[in-house]
N, C-alpha and C. Protein backbone atom coordinates (compact mmCIF):
# COMPACT_ATOMS: atom_id res chain seq x y z
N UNK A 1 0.62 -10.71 16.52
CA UNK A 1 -0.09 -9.62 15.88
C UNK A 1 -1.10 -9.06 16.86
N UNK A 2 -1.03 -7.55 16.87
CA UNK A 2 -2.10 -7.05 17.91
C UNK A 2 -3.78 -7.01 17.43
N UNK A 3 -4.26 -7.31 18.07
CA UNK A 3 -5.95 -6.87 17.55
C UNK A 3 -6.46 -5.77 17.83
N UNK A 4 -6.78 -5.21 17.20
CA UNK A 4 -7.76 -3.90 17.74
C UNK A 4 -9.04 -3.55 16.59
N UNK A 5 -9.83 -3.23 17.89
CA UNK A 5 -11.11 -2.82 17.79
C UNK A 5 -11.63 -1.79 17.64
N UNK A 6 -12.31 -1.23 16.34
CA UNK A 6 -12.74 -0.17 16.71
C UNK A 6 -14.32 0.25 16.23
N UNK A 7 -15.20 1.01 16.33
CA UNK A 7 -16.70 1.36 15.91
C UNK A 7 -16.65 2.51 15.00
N UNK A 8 -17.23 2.23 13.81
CA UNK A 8 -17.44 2.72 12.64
C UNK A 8 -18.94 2.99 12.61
N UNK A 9 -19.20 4.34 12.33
CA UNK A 9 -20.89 4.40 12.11
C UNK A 9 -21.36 3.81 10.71
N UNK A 10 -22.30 3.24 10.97
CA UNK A 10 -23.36 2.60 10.48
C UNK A 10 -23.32 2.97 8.77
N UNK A 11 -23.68 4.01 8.83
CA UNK A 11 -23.40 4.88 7.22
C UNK A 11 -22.57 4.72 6.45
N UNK A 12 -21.44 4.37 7.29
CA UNK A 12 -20.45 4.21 6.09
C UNK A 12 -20.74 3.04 5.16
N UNK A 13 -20.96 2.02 5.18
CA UNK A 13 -21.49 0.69 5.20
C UNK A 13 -20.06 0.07 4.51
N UNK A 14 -18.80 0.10 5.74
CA UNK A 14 -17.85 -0.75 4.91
C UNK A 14 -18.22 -2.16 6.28
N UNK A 15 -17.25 -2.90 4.75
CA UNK A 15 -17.09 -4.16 5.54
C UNK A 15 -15.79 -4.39 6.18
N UNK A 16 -15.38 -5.63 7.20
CA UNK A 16 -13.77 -5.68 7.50
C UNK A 16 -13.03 -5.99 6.47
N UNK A 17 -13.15 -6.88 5.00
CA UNK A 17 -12.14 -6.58 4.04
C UNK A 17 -11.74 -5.61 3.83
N UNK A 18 -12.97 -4.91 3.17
CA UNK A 18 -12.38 -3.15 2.94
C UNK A 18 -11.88 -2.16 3.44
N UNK A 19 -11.96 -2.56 5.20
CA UNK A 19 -11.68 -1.37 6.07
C UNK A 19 -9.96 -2.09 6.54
N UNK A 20 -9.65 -3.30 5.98
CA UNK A 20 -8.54 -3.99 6.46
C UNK A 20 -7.32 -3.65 4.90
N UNK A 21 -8.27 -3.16 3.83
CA UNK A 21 -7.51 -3.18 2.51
C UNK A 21 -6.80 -1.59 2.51
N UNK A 22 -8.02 -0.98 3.39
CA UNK A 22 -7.76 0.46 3.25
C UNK A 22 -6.69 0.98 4.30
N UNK A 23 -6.76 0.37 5.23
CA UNK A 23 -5.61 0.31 6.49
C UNK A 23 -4.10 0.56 6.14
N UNK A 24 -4.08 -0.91 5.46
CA UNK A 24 -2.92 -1.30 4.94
C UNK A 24 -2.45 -0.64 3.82
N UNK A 25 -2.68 0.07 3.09
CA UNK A 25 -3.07 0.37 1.60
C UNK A 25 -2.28 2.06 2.28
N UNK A 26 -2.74 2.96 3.17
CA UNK A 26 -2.40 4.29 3.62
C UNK A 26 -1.14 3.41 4.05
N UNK A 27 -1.24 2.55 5.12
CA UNK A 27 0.21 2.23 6.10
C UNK A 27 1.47 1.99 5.41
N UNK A 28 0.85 1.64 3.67
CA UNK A 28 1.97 0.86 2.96
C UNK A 28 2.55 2.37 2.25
N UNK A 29 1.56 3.20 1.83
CA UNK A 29 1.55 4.65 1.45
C UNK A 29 2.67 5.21 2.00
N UNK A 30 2.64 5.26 3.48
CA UNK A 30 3.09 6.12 4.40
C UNK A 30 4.44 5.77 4.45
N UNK A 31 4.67 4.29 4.24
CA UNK A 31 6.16 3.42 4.37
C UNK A 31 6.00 2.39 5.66
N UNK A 32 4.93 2.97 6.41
CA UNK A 32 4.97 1.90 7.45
C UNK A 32 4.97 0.36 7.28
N UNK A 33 4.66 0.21 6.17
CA UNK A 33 4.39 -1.02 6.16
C UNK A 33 5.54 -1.53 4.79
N UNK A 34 5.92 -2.87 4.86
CA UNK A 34 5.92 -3.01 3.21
C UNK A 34 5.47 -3.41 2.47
N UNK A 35 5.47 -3.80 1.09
CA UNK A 35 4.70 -4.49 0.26
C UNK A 35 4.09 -5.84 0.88
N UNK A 36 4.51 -6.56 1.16
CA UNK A 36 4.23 -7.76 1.68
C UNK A 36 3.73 -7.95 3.05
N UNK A 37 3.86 -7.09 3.94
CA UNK A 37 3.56 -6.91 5.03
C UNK A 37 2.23 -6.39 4.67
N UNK A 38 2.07 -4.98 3.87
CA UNK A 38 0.42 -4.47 3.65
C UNK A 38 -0.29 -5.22 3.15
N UNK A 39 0.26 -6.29 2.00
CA UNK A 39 -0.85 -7.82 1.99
C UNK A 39 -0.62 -9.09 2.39
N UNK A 40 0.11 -8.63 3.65
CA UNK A 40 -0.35 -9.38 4.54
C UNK A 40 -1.78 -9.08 5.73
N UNK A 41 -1.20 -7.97 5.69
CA UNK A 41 -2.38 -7.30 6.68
C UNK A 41 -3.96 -7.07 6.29
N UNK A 42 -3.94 -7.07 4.84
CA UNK A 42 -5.02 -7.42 4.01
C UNK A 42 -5.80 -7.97 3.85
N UNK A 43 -4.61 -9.21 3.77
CA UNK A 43 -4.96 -10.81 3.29
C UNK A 43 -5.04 -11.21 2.37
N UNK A 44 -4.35 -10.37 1.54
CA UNK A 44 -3.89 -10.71 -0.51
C UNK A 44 -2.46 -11.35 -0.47
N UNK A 45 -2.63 -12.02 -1.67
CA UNK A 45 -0.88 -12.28 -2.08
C UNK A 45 -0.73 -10.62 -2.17
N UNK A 46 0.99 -10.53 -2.88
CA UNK A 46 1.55 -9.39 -3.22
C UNK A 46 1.07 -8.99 -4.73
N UNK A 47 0.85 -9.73 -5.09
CA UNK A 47 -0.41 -9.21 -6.58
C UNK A 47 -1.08 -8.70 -6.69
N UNK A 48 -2.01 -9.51 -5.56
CA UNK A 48 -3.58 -9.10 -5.46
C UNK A 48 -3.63 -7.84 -4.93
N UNK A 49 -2.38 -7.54 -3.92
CA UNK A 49 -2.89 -6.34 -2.82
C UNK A 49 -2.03 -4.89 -3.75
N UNK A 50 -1.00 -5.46 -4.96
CA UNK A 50 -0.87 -4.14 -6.07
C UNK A 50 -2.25 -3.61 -6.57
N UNK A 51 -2.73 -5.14 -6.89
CA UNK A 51 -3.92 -4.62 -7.85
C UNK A 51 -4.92 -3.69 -7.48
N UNK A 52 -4.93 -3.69 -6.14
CA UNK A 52 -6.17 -3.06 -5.38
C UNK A 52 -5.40 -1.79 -5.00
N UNK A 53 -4.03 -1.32 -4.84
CA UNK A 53 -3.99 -0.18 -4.16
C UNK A 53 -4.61 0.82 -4.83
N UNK A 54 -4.72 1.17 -6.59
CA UNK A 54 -5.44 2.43 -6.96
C UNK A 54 -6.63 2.58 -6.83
N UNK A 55 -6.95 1.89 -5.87
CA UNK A 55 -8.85 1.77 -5.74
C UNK A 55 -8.55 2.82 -4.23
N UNK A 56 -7.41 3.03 -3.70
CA UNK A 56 -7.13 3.59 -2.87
C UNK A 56 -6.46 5.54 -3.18
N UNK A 57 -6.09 5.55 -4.80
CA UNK A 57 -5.25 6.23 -4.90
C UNK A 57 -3.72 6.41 -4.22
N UNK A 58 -3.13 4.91 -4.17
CA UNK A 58 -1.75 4.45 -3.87
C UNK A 58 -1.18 4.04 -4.56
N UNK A 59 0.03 4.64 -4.82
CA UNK A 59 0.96 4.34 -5.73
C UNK A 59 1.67 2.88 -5.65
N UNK A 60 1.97 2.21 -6.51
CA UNK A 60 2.70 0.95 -5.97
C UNK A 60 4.05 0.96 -5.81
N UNK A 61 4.42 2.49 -6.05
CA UNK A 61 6.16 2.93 -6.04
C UNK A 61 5.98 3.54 -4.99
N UNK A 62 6.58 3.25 -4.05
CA UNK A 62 6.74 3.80 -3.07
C UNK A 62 8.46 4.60 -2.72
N UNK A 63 8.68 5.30 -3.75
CA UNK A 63 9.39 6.39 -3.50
C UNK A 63 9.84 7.58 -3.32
N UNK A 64 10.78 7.92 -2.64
CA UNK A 64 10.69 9.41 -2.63
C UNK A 64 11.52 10.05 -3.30
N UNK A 65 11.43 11.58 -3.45
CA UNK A 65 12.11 11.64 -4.32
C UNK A 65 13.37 11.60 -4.28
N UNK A 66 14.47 12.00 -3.70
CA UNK A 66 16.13 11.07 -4.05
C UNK A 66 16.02 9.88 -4.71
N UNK A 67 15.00 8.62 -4.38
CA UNK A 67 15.43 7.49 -5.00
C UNK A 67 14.97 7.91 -6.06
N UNK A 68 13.60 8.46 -6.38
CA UNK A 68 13.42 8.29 -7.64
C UNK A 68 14.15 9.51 -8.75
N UNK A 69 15.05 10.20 -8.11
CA UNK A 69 15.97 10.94 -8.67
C UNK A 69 17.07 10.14 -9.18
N UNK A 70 17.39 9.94 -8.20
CA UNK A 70 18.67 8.48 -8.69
C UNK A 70 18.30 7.61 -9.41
N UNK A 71 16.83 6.73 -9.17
CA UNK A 71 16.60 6.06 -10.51
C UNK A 71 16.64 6.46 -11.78
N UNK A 72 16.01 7.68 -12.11
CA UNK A 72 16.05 8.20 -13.16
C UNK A 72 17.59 8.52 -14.02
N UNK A 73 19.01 9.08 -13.19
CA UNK A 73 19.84 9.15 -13.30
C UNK A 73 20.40 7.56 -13.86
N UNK A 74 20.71 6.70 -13.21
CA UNK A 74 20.92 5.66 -13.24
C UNK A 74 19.98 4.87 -14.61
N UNK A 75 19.39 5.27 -14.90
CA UNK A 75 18.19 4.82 -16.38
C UNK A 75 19.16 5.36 -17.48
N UNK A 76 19.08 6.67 -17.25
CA UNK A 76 20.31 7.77 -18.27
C UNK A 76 21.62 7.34 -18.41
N UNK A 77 22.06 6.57 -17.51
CA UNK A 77 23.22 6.25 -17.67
C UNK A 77 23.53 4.93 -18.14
N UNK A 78 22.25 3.92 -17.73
CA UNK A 78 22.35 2.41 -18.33
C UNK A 78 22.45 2.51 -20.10
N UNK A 79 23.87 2.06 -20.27
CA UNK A 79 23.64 1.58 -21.87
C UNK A 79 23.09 0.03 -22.27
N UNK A 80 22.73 -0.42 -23.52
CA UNK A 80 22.55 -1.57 -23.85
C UNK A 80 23.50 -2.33 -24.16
């Protein structure tokens, strides 16, 4: 795993959890990352790091729309 460093002014007043939750939280957003990978990078189980993404405004679905076109299709079509 790479380390990197970087300087944050003073004002903001985050800490490295938060600035490590928020990282991961866009990266997992973006697709870069996956579920488990963004809490890993965190440092949550995969629970903990759902629970926290809307503190981010991140969805925990990370799809776009075809899949979630097809899901929806595929819902319509499941009988019981």
């Amino acid at each position: 795993m790479k380390t990197l460093t970087i300087e944050i002014p003073d004002s903001l007043e985050l800490n490295e959890q938060e600035t490590k939750s928020f990282l991961a939280a866009k990266l997992y957003e973006r697709g870069s990352l996956s579920l488990g990978q963004a809490a890993e990078l965190a440092g949550f189980s995969k629970q903990g790091f759902m629970e926290i993404l809307g503190n981010f405004n991140v969805s925990i679905f990370n799809l776009d729309e075809k899949d979630l076109k097809n899901d929806i299709l595929n819902a319509k079509n499941y009988s019981l």
